[in-house]
N, C-alpha and C. Protein backbone atom coordinates (compact mmCIF):
# COMPACT_ATOMS: atom_id res chain seq x y z
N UNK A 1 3.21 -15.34 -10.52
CA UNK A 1 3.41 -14.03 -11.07
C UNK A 1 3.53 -13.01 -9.93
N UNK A 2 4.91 -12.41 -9.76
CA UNK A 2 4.86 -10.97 -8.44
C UNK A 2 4.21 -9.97 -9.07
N UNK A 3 3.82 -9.61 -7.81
CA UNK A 3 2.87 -8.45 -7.83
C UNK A 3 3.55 -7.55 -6.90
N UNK A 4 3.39 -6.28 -7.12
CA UNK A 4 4.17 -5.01 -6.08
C UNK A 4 3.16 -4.28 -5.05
N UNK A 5 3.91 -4.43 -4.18
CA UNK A 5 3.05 -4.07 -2.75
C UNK A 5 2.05 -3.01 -2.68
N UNK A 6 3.00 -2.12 -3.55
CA UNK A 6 2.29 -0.65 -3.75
C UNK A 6 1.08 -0.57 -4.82
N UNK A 7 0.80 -1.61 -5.69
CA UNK A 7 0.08 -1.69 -6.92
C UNK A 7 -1.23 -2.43 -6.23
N UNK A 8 -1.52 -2.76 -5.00
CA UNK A 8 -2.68 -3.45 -4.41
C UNK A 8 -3.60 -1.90 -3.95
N UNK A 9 -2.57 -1.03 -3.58
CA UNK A 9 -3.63 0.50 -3.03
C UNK A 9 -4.27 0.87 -4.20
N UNK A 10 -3.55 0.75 -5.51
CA UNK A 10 -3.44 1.30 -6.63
C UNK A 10 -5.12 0.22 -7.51
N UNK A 11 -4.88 -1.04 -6.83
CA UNK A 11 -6.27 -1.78 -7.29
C UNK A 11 -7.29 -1.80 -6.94
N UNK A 12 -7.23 -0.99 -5.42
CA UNK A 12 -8.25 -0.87 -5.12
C UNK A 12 -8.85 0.67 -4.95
N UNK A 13 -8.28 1.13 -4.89
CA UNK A 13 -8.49 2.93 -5.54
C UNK A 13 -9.55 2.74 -6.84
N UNK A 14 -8.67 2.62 -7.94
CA UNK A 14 -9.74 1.97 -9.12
C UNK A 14 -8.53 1.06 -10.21
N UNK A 15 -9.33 0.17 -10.87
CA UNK A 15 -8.75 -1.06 -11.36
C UNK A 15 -8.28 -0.42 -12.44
N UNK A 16 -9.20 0.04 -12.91
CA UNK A 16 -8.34 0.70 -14.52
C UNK A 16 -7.35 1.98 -14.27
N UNK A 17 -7.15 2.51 -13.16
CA UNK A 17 -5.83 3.41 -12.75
C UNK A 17 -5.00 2.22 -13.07
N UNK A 18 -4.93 1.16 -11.65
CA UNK A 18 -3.51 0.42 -11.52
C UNK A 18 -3.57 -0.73 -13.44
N UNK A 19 -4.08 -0.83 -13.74
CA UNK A 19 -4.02 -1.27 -15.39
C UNK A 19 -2.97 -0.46 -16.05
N UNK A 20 -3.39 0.98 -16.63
CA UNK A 20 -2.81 2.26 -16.78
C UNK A 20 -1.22 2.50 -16.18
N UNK A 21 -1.23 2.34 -14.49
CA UNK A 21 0.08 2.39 -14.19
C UNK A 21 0.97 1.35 -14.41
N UNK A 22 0.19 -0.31 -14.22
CA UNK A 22 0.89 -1.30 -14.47
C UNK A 22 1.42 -2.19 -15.51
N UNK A 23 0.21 -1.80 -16.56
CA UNK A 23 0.80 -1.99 -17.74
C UNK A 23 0.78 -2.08 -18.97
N UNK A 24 0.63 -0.34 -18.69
CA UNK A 24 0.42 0.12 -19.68
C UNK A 24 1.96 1.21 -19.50
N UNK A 25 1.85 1.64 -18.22
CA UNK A 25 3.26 2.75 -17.65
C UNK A 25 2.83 3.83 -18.14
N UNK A 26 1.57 4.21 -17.51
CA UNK A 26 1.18 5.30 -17.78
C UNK A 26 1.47 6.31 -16.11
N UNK A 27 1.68 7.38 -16.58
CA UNK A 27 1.24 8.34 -14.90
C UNK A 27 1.56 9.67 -15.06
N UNK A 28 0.85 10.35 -14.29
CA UNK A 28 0.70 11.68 -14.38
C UNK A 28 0.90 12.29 -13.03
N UNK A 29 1.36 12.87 -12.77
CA UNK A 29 1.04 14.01 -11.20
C UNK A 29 0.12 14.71 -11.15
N UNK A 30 -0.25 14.98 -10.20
CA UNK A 30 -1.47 15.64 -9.44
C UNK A 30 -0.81 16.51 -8.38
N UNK A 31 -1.71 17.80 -7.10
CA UNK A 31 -1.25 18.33 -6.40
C UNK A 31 -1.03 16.93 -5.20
N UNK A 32 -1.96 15.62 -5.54
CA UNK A 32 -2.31 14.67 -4.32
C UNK A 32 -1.16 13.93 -4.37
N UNK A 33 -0.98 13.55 -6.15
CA UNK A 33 0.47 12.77 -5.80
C UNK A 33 1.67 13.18 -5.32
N UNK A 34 1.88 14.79 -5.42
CA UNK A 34 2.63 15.61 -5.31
C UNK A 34 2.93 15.87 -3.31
N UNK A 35 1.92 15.64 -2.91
CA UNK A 35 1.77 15.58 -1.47
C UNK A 35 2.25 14.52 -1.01
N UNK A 36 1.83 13.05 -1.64
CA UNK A 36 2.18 12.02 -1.10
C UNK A 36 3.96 11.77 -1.49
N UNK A 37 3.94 12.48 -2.27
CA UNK A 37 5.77 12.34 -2.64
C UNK A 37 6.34 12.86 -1.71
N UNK A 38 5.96 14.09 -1.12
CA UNK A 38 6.58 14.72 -0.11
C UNK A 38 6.59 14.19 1.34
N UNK A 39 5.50 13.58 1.66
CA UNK A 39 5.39 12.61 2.82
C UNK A 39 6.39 11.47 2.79
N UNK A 40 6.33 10.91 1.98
CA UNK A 40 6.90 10.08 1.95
C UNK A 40 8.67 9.74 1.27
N UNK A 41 8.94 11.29 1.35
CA UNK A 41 10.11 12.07 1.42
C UNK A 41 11.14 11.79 2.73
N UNK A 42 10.25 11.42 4.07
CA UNK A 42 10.85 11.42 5.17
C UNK A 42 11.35 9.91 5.52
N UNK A 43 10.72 9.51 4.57
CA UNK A 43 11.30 7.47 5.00
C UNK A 43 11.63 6.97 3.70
N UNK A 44 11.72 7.67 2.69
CA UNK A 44 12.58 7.47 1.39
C UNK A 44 14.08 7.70 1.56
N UNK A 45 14.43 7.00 2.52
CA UNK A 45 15.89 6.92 2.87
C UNK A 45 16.64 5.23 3.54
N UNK A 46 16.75 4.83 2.07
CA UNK A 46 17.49 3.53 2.79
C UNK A 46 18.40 3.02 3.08
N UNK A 47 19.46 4.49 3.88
CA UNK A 47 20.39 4.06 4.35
C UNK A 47 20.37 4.23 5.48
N UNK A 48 19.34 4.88 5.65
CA UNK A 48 18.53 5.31 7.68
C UNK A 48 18.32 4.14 8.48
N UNK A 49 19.45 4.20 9.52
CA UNK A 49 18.71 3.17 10.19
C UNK A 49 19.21 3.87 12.01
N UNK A 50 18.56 4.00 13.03
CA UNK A 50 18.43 4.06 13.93
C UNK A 50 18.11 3.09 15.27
N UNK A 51 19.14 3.61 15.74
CA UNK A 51 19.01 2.45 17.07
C UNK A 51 18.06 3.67 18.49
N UNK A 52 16.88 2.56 18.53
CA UNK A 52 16.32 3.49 19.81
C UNK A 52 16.65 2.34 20.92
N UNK A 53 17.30 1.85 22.22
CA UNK A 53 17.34 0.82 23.15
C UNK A 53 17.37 0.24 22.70
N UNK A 54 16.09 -1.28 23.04
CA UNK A 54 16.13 -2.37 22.40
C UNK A 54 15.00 -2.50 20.67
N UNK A 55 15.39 -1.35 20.41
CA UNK A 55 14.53 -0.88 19.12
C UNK A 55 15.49 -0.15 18.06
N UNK A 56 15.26 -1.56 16.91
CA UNK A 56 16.22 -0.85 15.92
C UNK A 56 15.21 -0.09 14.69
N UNK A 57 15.46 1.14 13.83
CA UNK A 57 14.49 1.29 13.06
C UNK A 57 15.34 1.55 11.81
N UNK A 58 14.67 1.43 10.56
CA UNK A 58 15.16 0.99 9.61
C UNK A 58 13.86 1.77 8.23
N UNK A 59 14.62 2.43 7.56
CA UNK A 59 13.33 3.05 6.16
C UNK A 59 13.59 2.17 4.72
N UNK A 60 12.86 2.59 4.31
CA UNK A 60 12.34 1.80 2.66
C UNK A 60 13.44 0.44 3.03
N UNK A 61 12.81 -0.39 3.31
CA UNK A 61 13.23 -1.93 3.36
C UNK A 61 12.42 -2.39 2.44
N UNK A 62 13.45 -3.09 1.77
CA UNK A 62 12.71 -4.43 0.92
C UNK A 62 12.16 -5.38 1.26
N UNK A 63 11.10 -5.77 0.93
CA UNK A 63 10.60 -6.69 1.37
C UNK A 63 9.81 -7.57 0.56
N UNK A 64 9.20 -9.34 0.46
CA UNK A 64 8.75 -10.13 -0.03
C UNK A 64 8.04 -11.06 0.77
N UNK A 65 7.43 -11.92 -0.30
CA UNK A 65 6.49 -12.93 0.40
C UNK A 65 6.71 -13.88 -0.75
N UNK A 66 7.42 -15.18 -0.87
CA UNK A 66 7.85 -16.33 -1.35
C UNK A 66 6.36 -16.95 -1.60
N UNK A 67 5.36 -16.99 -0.76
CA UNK A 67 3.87 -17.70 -0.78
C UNK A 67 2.87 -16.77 -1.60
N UNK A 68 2.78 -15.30 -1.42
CA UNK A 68 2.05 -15.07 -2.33
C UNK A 68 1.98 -13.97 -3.45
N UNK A 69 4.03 -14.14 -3.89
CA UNK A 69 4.65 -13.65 -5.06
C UNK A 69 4.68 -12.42 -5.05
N UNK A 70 4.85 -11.75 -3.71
CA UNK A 70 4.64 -10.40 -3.65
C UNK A 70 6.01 -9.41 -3.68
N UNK A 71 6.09 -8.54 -3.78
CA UNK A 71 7.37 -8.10 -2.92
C UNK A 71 7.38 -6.19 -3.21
N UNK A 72 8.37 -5.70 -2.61
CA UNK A 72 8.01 -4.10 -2.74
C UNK A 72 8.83 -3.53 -1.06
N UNK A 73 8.61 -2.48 -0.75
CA UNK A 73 9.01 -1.53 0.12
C UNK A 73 8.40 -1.11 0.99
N UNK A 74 8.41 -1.39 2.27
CA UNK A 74 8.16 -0.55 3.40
C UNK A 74 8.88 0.41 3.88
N UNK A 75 7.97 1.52 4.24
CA UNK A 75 8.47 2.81 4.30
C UNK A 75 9.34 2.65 5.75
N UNK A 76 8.43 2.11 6.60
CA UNK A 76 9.29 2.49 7.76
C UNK A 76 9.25 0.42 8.51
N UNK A 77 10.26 0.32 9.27
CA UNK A 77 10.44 -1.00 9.83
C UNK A 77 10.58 -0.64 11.03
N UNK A 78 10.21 -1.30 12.49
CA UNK A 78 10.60 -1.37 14.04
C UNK A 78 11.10 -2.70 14.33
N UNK A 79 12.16 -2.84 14.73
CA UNK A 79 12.02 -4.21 14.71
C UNK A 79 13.03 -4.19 16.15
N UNK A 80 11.94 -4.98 16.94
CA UNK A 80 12.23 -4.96 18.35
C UNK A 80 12.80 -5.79 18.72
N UNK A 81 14.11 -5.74 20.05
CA UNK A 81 14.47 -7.48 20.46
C UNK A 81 14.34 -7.25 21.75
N UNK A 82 14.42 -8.18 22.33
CA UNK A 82 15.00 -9.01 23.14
C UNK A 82 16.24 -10.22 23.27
N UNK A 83 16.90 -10.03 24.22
CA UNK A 83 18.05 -10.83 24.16
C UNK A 83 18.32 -11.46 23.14
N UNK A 84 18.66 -10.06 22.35
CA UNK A 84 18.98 -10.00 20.76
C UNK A 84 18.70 -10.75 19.46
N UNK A 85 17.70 -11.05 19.49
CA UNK A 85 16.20 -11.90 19.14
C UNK A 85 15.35 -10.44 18.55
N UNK A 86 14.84 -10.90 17.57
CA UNK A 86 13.76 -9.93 17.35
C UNK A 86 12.85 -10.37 17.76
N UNK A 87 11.90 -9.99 18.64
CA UNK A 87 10.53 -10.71 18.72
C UNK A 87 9.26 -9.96 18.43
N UNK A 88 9.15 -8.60 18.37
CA UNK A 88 8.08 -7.76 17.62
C UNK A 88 8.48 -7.35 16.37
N UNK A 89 7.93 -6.80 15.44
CA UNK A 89 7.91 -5.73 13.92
C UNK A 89 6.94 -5.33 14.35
N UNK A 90 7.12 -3.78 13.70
CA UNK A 90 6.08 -2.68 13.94
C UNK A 90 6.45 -2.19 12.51
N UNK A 91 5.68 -2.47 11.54
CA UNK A 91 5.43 -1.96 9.97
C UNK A 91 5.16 -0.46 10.12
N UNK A 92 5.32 0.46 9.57
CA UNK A 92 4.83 2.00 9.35
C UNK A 92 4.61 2.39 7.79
N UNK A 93 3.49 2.42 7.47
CA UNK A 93 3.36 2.89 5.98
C UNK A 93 2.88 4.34 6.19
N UNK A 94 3.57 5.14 5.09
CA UNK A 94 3.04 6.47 5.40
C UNK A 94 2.22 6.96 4.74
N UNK A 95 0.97 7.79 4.37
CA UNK A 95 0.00 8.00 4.04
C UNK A 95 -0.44 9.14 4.10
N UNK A 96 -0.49 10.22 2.92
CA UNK A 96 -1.08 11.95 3.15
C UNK A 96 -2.31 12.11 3.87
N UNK A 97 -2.90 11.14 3.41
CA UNK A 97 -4.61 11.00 4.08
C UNK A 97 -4.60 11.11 5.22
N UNK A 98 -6.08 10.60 5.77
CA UNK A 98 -6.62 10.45 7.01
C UNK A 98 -7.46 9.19 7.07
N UNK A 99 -7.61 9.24 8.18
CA UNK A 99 -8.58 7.53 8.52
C UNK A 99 -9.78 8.07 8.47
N UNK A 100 -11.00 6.42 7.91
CA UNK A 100 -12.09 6.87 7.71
C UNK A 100 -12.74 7.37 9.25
N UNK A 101 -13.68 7.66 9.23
CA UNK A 101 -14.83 8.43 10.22
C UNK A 101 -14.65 7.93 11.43
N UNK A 102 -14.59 6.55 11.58
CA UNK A 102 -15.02 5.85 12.58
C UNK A 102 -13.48 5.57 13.00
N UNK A 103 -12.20 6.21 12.88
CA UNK A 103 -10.76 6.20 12.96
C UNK A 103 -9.99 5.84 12.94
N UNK A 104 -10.79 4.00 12.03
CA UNK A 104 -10.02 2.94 11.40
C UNK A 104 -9.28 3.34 10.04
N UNK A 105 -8.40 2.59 9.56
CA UNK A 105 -7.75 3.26 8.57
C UNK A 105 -8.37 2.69 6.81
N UNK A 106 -7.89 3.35 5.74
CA UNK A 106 -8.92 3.20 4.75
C UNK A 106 -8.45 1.80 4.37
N UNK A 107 -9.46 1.12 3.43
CA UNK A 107 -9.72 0.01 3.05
C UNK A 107 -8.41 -0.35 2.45
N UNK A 108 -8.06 0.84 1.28
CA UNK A 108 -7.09 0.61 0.42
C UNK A 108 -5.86 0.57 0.88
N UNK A 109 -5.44 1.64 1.85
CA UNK A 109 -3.87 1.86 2.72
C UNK A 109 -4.05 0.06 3.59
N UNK A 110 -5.08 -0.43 4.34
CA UNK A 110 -5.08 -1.19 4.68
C UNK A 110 -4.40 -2.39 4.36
N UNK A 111 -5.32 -2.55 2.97
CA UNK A 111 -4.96 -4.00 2.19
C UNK A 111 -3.11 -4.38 1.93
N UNK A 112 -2.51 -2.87 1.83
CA UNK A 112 -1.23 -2.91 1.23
C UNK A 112 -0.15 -2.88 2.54
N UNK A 113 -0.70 -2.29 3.50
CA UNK A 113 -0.50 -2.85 5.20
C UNK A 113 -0.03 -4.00 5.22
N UNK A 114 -1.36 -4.56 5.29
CA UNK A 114 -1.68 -6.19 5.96
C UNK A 114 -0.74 -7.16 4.90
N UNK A 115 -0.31 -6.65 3.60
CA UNK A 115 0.69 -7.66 2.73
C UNK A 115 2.10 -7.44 3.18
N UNK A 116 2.36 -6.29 3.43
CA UNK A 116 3.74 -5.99 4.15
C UNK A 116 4.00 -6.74 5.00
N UNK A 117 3.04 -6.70 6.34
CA UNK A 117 2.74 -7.28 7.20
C UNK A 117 3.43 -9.08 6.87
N UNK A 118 2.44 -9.36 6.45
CA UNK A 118 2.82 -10.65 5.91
C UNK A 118 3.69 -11.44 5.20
N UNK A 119 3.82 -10.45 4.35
CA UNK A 119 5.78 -10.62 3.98
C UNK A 119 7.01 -10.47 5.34
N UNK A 120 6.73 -9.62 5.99
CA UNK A 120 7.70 -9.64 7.40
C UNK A 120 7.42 -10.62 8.08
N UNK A 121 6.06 -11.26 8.26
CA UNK A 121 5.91 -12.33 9.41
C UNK A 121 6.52 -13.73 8.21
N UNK A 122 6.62 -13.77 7.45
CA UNK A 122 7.64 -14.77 6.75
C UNK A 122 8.90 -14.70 6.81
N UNK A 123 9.29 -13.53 6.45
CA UNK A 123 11.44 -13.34 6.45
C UNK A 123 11.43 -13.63 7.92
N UNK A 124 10.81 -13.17 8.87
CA UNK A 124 11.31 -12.70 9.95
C UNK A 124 10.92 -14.00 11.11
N UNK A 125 9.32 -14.72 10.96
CA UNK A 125 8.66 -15.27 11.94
C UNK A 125 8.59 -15.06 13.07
N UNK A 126 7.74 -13.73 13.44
CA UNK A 126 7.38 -12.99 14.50
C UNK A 126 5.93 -12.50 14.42
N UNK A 127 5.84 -11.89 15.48
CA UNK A 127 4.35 -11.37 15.61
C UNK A 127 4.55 -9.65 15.19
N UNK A 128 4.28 -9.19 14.00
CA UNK A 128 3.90 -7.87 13.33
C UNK A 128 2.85 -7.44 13.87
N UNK A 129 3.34 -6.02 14.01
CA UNK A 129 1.80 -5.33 13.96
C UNK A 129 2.05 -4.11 13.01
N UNK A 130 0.83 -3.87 12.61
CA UNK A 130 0.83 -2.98 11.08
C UNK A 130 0.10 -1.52 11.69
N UNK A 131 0.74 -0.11 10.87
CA UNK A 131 0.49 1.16 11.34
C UNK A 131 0.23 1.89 9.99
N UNK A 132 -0.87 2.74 10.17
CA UNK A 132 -0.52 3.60 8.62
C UNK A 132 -0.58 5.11 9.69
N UNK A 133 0.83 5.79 9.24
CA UNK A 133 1.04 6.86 9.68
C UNK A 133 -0.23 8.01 8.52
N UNK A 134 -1.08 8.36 8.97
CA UNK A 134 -1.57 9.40 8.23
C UNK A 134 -1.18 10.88 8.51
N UNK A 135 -0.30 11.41 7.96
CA UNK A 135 0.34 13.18 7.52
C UNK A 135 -0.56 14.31 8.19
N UNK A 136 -2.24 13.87 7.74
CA UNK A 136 -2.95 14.81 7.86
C UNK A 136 -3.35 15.01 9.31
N UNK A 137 -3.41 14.22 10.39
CA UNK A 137 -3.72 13.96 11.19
C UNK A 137 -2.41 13.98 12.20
N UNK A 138 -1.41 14.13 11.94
CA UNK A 138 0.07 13.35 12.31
C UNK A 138 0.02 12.79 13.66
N UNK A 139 -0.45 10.97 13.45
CA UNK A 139 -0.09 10.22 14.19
C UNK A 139 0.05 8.82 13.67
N UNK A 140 0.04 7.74 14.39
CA UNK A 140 -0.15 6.29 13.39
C UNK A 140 -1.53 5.88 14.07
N UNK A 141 -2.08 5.10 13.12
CA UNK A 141 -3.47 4.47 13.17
C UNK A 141 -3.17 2.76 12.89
N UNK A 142 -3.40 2.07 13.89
CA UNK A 142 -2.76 0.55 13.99
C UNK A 142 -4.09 -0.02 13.07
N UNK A 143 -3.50 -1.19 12.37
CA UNK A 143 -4.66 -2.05 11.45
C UNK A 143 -4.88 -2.98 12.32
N UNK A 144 -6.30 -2.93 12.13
CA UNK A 144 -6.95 -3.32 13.55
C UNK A 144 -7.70 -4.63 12.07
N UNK A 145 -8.72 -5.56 12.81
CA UNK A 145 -9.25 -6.75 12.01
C UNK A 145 -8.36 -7.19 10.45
N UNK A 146 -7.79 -8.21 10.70
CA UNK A 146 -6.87 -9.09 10.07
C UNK A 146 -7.35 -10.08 9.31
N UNK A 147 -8.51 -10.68 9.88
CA UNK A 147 -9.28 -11.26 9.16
C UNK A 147 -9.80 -10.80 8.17
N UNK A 148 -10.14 -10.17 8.53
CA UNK A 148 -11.34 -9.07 6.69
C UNK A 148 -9.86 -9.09 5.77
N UNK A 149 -8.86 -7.91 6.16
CA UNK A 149 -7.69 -8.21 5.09
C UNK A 149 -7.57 -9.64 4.51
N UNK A 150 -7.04 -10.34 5.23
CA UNK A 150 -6.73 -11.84 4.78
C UNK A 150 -7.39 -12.09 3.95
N UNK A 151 -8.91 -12.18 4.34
CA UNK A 151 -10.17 -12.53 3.24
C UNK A 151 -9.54 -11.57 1.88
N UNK A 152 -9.75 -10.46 2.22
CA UNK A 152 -9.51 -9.62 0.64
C UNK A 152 -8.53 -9.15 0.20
N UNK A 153 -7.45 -9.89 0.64
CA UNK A 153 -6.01 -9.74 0.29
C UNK A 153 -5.97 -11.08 -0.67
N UNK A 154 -6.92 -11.86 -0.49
CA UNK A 154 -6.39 -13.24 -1.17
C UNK A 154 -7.49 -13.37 -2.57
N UNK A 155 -8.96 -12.66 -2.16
CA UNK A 155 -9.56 -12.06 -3.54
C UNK A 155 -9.32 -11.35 -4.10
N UNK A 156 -8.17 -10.30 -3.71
CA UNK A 156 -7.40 -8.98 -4.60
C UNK A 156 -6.65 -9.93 -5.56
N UNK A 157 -5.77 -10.54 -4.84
CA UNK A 157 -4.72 -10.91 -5.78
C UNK A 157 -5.15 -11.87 -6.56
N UNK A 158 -6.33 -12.57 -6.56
CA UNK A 158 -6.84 -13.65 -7.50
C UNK A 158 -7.22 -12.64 -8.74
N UNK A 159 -7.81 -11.95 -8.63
CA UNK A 159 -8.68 -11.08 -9.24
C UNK A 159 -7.59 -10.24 -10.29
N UNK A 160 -6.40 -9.63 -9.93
CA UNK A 160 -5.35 -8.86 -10.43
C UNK A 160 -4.66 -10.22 -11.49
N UNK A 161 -4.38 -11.23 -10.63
CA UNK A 161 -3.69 -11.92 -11.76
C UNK A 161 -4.67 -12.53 -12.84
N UNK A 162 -6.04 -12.74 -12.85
CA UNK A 162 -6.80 -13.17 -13.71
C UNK A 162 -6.37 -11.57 -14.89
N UNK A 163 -6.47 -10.46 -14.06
CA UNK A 163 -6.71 -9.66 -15.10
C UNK A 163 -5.28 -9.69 -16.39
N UNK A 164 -4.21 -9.75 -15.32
CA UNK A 164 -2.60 -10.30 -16.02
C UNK A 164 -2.89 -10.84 -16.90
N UNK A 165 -3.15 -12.17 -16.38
CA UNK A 165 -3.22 -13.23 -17.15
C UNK A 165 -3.83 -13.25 -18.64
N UNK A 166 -5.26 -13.09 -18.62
CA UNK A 166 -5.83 -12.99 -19.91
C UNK A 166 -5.89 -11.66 -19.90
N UNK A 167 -5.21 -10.50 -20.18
CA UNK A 167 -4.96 -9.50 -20.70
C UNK A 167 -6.37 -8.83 -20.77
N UNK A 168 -6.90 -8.33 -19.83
CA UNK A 168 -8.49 -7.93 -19.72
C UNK A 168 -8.38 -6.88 -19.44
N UNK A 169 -8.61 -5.90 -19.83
CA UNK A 169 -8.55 -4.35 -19.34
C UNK A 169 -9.90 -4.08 -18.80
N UNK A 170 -9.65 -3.87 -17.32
CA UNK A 170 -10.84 -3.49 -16.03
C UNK A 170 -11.58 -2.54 -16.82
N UNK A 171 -13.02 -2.55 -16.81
CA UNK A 171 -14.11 -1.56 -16.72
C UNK A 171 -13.55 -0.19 -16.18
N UNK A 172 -13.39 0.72 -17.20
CA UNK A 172 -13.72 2.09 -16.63
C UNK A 172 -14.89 2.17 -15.33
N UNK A 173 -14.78 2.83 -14.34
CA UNK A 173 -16.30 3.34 -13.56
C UNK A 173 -15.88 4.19 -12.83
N UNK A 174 -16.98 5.32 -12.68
CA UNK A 174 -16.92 6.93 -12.34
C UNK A 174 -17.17 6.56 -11.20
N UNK A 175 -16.97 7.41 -10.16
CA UNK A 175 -16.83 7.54 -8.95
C UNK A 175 -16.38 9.12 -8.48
N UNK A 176 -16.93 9.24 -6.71
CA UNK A 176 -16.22 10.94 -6.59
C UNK A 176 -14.57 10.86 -6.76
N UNK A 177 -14.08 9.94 -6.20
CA UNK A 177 -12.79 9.34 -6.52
C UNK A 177 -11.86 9.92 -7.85
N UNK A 178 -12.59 10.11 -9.25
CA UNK A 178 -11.98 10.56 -10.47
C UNK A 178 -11.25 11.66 -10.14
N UNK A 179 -11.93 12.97 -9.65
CA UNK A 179 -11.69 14.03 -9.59
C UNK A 179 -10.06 14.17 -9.24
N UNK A 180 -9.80 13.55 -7.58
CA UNK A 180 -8.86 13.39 -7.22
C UNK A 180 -7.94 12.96 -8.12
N UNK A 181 -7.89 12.23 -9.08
CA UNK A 181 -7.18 11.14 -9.83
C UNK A 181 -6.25 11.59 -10.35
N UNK A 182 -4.64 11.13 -10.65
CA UNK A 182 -3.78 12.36 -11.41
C UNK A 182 -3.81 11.85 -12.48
N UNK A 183 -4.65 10.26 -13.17
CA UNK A 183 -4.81 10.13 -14.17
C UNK A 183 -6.24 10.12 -15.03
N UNK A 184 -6.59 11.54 -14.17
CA UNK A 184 -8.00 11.43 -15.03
C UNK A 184 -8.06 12.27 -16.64
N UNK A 185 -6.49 13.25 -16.45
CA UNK A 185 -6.87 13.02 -18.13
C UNK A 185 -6.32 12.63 -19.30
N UNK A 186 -5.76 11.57 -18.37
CA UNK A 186 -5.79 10.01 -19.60
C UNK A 186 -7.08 9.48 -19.94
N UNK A 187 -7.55 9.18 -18.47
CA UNK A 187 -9.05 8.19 -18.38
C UNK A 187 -9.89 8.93 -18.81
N UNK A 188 -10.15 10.18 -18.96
CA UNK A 188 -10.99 10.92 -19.20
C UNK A 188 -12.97 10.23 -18.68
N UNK A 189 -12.99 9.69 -17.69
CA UNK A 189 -14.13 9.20 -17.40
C UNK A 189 -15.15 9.67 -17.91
N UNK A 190 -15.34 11.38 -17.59
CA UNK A 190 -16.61 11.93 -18.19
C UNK A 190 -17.25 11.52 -20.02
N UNK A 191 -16.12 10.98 -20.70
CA UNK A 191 -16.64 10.62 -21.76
C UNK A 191 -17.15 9.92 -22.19
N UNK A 192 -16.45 9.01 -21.10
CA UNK A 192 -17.34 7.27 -20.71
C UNK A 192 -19.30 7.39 -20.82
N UNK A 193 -19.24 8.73 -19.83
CA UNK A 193 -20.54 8.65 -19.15
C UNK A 193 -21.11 8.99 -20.38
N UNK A 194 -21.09 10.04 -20.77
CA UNK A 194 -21.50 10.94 -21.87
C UNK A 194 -22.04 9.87 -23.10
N UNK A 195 -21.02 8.80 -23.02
CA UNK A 195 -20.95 8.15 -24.81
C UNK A 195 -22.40 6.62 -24.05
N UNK A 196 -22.42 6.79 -22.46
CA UNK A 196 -22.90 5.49 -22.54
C UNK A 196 -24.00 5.82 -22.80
């Protein structure tokens, strides 16, 4: 069963959002989604492609993973050669946010990174390295430990298709997170709390 690249940030944000967006086709705007549309205004162009030297760059590319049914869009592609060989990718996902505290990047932008990632090191068989450009900050922040992803890139997606599968609609749960939410008044959480 494919799953979309962009719907893993969306699962781990909160489960019953990406339910709602995935399938149910629910969505709403917010001023946040409204920001991230605009960011991501600048690499929503896929007929952009730029030659820097031995660096070609390339926006919203399609992309997949045959092994673990994935597939979806990267915002931005680097894809480096040598004697006309690609031998690096440099992934760029773009992101309104900022990185957590410690100036690693968030859990969630991460996870949807590291699948890109991995879909390119299949089409391509090269050594990727993964960036989440954060807006707020304007620079890129490289995804650093690969391992932790891997680990919870492969319990995300177990977990999402169980929910597919037998048609289980995720637990509502409140969090500071709601506020932000552009679908909180669908979810209406506070009623949750109220009624439990």
């Amino acid at each position: 069963m494919e799953i979309t690249l962009n719907s893993l940030e969306h699962f781990c944000f909160c489960k019953y959002q990406w339910w709602l967006l995935y399938t149910e086709n629910e969505w709403l705007s917010n001023v946040h989604t409204t920001l991230g549309d605009i960011v991501h205004s600048k690499v929503d162009i896929p007929s952009f492609v730029e030659k820097r030297k031995n660096v070609l760059v390339k926006r919203s590319v399609p992309i997949y993973s045959n092994k673990l049914d994935l597939y979806g869009i990267a915002d931005l592609v680097e894809y480096i050669k040598e004697n006309d060989n690609i031998s690096k990718i440099n992934v760029v996902e773009y992101k309104k946010g900022k990185p957590q505290e410690n100036g690693s990047v968030q859990i969630y932008d991460g996870l949807q990174l590291y699948a890109q990632m991995l879909c390119l090191k299949e089409i391509h068989g090269c050594e990727v390295h993964g960036f989440i450009y954060y807006a707020s900050i304007k620079r890129r922040v490289e995804l650093k430990n690969e391992q932790f992803f891997d680990e919870l890139l492969i319990k995300t997606l177990k977990e999402m298709r169980q929910y597919i599968n037998n048609q289980n609609i995720p637990p509502k749960t409140i969090s500071k997170q709601c506020k932000s939410c552009s679908m909180y008044e669908i979810c209406l959480p506070i009623l949750e709390k109220r009624n439990a």
